[in-house]
C-alpha atoms as a PDB file:
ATOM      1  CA  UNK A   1      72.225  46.127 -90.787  1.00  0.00           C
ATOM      2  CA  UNK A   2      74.250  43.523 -92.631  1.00  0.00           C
ATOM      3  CA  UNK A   3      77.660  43.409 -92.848  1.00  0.00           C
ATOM      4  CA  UNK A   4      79.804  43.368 -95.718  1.00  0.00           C
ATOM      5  CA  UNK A   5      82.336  40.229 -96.460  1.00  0.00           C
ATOM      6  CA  UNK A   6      84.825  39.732 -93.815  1.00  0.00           C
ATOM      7  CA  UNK A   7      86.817  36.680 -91.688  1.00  0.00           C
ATOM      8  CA  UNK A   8      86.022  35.928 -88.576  1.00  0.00           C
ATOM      9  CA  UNK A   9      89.306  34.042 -88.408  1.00  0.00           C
ATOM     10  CA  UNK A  10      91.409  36.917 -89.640  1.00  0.00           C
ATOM     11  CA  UNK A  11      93.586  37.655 -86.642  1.00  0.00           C
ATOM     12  CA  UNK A  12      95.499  40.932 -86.253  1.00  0.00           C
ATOM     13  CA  UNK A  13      99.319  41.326 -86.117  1.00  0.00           C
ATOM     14  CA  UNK A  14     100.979  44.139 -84.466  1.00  0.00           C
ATOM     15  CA  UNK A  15     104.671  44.861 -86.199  1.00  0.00           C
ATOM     16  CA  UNK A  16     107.291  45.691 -83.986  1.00  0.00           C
ATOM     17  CA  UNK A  17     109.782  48.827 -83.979  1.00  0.00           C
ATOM     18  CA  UNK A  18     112.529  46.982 -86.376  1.00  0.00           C
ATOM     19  CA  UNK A  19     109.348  46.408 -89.162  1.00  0.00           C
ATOM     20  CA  UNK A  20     109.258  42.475 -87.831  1.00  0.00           C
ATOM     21  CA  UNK A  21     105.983  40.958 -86.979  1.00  0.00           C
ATOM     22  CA  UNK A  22     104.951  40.147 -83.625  1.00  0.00           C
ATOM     23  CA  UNK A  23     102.594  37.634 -82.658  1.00  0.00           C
ATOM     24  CA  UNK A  24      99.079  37.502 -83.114  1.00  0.00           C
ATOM     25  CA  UNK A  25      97.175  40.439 -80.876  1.00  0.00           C
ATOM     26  CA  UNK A  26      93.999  38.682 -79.091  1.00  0.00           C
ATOM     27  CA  UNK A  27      91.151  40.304 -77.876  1.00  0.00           C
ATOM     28  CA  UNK A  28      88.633  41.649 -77.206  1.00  0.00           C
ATOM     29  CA  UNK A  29      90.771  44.762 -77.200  1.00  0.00           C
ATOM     30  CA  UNK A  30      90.269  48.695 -75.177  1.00  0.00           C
ATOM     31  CA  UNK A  31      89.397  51.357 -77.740  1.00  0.00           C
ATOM     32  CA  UNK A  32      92.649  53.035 -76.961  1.00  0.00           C
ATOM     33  CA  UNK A  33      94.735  49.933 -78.298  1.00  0.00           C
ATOM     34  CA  UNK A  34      92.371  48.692 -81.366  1.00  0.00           C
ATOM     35  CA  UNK A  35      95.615  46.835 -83.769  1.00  0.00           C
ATOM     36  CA  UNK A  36      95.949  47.802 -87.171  1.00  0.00           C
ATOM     37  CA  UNK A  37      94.115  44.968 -88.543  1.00  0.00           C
ATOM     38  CA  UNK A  38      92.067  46.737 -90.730  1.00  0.00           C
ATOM     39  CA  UNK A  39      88.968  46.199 -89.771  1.00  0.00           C
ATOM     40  CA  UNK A  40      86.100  48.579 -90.048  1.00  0.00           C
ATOM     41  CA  UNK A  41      84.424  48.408 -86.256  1.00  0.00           C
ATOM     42  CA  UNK A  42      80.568  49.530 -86.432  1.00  0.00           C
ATOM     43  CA  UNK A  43      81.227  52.141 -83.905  1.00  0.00           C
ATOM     44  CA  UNK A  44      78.859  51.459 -81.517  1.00  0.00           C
ATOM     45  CA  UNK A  45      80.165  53.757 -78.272  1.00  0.00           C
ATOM     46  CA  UNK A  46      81.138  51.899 -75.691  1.00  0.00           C
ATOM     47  CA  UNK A  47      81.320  48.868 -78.332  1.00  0.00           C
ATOM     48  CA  UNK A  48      82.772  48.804 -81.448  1.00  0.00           C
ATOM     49  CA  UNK A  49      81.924  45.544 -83.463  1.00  0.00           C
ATOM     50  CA  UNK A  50      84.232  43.768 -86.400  1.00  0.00           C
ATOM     51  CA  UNK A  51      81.874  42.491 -89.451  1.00  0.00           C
ATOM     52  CA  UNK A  52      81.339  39.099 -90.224  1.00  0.00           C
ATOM     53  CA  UNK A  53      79.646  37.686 -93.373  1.00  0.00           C
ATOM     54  CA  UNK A  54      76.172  36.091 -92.804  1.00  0.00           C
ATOM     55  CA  UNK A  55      75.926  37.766 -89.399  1.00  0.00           C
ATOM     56  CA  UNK A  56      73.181  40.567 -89.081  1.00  0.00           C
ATOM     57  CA  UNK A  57      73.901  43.349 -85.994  1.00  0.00           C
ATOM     58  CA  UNK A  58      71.100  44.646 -84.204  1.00  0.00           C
ATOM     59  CA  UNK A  59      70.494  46.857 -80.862  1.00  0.00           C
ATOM     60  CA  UNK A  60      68.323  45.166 -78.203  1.00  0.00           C
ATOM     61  CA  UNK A  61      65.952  48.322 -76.734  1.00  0.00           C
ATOM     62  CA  UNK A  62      63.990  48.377 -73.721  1.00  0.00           C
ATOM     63  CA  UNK A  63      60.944  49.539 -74.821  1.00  0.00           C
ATOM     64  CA  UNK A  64      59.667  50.962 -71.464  1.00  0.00           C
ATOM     65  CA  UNK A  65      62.828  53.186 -70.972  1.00  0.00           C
ATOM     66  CA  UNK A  66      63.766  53.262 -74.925  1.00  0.00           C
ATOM     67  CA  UNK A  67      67.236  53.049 -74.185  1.00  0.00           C
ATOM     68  CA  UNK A  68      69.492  50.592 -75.813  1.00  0.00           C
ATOM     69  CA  UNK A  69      70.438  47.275 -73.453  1.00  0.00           C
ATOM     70  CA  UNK A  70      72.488  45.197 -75.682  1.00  0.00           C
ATOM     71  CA  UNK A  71      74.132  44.271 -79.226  1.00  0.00           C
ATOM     72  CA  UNK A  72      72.985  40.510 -80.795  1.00  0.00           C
ATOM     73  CA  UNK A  73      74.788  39.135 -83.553  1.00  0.00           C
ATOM     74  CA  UNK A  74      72.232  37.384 -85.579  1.00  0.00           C
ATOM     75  CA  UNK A  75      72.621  33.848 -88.061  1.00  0.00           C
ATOM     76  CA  UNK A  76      70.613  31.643 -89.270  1.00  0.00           C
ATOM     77  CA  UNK A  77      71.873  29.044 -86.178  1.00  0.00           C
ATOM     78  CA  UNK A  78      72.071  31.116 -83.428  1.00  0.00           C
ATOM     79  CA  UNK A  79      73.383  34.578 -82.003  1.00  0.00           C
ATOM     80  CA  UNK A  80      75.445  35.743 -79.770  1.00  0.00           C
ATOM     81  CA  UNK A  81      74.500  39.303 -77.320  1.00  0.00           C
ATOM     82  CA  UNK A  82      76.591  41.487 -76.208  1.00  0.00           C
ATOM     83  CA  UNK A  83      77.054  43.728 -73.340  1.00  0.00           C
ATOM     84  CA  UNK A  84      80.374  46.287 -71.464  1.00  0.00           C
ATOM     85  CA  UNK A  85      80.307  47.064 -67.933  1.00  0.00           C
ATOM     86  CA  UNK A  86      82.098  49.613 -65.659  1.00  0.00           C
ATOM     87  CA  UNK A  87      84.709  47.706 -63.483  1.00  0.00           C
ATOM     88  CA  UNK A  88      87.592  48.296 -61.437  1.00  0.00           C
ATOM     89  CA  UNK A  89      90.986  49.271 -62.485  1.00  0.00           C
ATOM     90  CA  UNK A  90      91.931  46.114 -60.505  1.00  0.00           C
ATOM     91  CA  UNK A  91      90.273  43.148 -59.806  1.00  0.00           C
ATOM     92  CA  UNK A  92      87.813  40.310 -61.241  1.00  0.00           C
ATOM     93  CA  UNK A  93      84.759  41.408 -61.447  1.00  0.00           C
ATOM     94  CA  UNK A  94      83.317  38.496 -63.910  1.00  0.00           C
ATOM     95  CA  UNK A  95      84.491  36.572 -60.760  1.00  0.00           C
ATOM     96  CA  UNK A  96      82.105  38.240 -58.970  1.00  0.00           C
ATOM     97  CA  UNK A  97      79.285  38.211 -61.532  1.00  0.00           C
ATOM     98  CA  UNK A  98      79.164  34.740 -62.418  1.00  0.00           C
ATOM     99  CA  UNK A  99      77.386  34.275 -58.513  1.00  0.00           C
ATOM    100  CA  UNK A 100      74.515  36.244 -59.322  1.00  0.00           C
ATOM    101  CA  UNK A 101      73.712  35.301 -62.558  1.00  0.00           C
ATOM    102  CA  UNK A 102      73.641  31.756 -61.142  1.00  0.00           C
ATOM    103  CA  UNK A 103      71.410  32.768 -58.450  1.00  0.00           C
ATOM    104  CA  UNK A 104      69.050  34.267 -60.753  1.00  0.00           C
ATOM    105  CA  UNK A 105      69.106  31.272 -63.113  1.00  0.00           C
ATOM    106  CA  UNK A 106      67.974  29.049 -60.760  1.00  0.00           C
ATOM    107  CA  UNK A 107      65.551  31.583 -59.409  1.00  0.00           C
ATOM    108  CA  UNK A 108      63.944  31.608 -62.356  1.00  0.00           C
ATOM    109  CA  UNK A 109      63.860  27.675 -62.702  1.00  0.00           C
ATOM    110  CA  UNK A 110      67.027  26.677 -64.613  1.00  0.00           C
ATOM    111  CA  UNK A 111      70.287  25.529 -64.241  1.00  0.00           C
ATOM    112  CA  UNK A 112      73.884  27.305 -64.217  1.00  0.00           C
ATOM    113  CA  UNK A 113      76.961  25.227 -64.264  1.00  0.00           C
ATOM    114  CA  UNK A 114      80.699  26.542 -64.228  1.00  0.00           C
ATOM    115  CA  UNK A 115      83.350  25.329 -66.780  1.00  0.00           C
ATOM    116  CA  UNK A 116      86.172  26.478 -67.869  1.00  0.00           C
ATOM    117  CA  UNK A 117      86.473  27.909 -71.765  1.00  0.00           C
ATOM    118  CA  UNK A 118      88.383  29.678 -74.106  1.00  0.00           C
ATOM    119  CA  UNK A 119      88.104  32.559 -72.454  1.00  0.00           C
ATOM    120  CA  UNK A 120      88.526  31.182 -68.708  1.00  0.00           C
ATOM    121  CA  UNK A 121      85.309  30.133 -66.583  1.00  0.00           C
ATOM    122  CA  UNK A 122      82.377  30.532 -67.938  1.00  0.00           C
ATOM    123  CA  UNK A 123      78.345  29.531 -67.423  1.00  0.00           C
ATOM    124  CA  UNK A 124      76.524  26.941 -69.062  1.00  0.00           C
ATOM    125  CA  UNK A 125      72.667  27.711 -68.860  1.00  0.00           C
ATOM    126  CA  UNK A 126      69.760  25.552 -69.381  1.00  0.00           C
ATOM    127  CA  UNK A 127      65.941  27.324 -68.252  1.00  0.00           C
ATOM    128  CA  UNK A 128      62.478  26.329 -69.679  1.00  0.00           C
ATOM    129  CA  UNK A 129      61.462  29.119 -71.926  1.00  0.00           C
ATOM    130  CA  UNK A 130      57.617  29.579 -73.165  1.00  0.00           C
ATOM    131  CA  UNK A 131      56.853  30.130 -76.244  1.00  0.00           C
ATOM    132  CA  UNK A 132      53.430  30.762 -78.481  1.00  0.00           C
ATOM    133  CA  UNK A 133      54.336  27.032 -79.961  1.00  0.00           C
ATOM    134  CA  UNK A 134      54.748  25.809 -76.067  1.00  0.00           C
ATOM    135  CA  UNK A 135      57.352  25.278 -73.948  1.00  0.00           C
ATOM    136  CA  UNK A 136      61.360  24.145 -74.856  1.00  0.00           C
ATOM    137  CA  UNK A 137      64.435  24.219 -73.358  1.00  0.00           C
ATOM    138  CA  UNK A 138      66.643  27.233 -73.948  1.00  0.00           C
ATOM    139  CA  UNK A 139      70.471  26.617 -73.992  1.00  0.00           C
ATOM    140  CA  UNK A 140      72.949  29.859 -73.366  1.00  0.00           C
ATOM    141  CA  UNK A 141      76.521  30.273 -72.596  1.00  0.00           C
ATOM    142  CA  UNK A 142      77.836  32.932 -70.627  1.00  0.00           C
ATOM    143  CA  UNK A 143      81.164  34.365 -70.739  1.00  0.00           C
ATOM    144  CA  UNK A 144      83.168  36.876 -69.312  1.00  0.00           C
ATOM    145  CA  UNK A 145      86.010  38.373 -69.866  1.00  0.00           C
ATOM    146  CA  UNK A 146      87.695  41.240 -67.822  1.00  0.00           C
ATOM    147  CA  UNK A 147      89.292  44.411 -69.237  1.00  0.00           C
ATOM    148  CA  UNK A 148      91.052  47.773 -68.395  1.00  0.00           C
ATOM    149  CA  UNK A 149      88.294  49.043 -66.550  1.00  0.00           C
ATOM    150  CA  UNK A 150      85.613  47.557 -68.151  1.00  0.00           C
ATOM    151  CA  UNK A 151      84.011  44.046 -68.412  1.00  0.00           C
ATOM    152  CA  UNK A 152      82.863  42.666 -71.354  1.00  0.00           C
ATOM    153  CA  UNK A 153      79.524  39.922 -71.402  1.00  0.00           C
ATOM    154  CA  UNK A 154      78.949  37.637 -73.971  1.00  0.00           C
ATOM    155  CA  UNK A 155      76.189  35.223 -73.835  1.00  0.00           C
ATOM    156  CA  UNK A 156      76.211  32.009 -76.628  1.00  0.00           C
ATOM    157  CA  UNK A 157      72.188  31.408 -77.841  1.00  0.00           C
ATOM    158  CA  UNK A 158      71.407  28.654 -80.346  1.00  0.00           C
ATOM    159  CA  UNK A 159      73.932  25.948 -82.171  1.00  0.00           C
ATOM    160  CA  UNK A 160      76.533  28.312 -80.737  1.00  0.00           C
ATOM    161  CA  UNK A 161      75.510  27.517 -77.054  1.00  0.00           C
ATOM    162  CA  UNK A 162      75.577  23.672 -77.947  1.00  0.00           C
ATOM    163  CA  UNK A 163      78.114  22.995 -80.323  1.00  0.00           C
ATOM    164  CA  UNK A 164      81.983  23.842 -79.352  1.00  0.00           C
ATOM    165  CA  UNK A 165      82.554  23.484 -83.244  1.00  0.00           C
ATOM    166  CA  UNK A 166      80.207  25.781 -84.197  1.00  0.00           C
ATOM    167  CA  UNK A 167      81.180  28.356 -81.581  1.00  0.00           C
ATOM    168  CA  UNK A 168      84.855  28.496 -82.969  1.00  0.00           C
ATOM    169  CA  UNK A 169      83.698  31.348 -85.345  1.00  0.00           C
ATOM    170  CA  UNK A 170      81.334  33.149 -82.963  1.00  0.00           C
ATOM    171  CA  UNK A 171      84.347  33.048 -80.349  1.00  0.00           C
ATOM    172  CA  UNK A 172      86.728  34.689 -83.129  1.00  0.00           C
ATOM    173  CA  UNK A 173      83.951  37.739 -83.898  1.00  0.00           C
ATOM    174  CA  UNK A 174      84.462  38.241 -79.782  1.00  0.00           C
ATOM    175  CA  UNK A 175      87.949  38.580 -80.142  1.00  0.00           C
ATOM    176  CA  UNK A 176      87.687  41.559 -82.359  1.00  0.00           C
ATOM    177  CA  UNK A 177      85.558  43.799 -80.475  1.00  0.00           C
ATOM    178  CA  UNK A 178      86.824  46.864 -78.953  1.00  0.00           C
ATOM    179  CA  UNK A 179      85.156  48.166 -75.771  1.00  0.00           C
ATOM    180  CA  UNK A 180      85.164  51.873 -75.321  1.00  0.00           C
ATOM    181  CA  UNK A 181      85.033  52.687 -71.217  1.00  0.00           C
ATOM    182  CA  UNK A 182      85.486  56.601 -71.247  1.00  0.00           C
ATOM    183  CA  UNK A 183      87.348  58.530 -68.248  1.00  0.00           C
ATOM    184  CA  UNK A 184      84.488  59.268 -66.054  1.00  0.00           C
ATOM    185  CA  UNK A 185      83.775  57.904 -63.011  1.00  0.00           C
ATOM    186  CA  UNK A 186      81.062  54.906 -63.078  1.00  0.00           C
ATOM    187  CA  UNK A 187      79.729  52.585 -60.332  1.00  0.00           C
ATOM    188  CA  UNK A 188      81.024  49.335 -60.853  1.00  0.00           C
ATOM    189  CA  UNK A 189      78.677  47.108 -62.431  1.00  0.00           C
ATOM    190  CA  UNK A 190      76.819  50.045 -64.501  1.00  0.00           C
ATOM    191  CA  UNK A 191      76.096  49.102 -67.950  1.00  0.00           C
ATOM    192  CA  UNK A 192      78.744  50.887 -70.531  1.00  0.00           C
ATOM    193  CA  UNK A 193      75.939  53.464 -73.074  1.00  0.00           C
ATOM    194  CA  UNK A 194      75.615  52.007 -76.318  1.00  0.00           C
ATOM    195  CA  UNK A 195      74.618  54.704 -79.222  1.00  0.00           C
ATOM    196  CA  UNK A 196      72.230  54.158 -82.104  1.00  0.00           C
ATOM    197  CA  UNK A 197      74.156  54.289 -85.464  1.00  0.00           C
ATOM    198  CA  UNK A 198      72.142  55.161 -88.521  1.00  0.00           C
ATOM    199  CA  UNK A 199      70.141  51.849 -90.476  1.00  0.00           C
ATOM    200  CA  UNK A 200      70.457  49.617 -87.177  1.00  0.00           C
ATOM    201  CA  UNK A 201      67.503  47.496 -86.521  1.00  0.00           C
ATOM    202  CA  UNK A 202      66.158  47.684 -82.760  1.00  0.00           C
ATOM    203  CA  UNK A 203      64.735  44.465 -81.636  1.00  0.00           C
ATOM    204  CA  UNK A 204      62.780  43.815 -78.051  1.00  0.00           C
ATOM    205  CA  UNK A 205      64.937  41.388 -76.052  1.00  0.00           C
ATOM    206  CA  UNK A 206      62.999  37.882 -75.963  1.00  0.00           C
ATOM    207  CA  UNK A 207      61.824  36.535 -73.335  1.00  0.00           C
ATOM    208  CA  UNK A 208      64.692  34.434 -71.057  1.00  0.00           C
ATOM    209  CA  UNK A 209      67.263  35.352 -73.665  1.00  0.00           C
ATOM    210  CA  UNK A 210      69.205  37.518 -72.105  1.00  0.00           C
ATOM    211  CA  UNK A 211      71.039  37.203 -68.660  1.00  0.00           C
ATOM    212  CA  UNK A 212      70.980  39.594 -65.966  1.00  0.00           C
ATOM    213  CA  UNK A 213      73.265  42.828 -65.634  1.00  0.00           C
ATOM    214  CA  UNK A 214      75.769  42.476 -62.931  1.00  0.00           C
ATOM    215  CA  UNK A 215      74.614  44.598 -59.762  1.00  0.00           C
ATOM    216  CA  UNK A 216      76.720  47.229 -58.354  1.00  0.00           C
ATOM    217  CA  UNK A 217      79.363  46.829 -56.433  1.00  0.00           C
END
């Protein structure tokens, strides 16, 4: 599914009572308070995703359960996946995340160091990934960020991982998602459903390219 023409940079504006504009509304934003920005969100369930020109949207599925894991956002220099999960009404939950995925990084053989970003503290990842062409060094960035009830993953692949420069536009496309949490009750930690929409492409996450789901707390 490509998307049609649209900023990343465009920022929304919320006007006021008197007709005046306010400042500049940043994301990501709950589904309950999406601006009027005009923006046409892929509604994706619990995530509903601005377009952005030369990036390509597709659903990650495990293919043992069939059940859909993840959004990417696909260029031609890198991507950036996307994931919601239940979390209390109060608290820091990405606080509490950023441990494990550590844990597991180095688990695994790689590396996981804290610094702080755009949107607060976030992971810088480096693990040894192999490939049919051998083995290289994968680069991700993980951030979190934490919402009404919900927290919202993002993890960096590519130039985007690497490059502060070239993440500026990736970091903008964050900013415009919407996360849909529902009323029900979830365990904290459990993975927000993502739905199918009609003409998506489902991909097999790759190998090392994602990062863990938080556990439940």
């Amino acid at each position: 599914m490509k998307f049609r023409r649209k900023s990343a940079a465009d920022v929304s504006e919320v006007g006021a009572e008197d007709g005046s504009t306010s400042e500049p509304v940043v994301g990501p934003h709950d589904a309950e308070h999406v601006p009027a920005d005009g923006i046409d969100r892929v509604d994706l369930g619990s995530l509903m995703v601005p377009p952005s020109a030369g990036l390509e949207l597709r659903l990650q599925v495990d293919e043992s359960t069939n059940e859909v894991k993840s959004v990417l956002l696909a260029g031609p220099e890198g991507a950036i996946e996307v994931r919601a999960f239940a979390a209390p009404r109060h608290g820091d939950l990405w606080s509490d995340v950023r441990p494990q995925i550590a844990a597991d990084m180095a688990q695994r053989g790689g590396t996981a160091t804290e610094r702080e970003g755009r949107f607060g503290t976030e992971l810088i990842c480096e693990i040894q990934v192999r490939r049919t062409e051998g083995t290289t060094l994968q680069h991700s960035r993980i951030v979190g960020i934490n919402g009404s009830r919900w927290l919202l993953r993002a993890t960096f692949l590519g130039k985007p991982a690497r490059d502060a420069e070239a993440a500026a536009p990736w970091e903008d496309v964050l900013t415009q998602i919407a996360v849909r949490r529902g009323d029900g009750p979830m365990p904290v930690g459990e993975p927000l459903p993502i739905t199918l929409p009609e003409g998506a492409r489902r991909v097999t996450p790759p190998a090392g390219g994602t990062a863990p789901a938080p556990t439940e707390a």
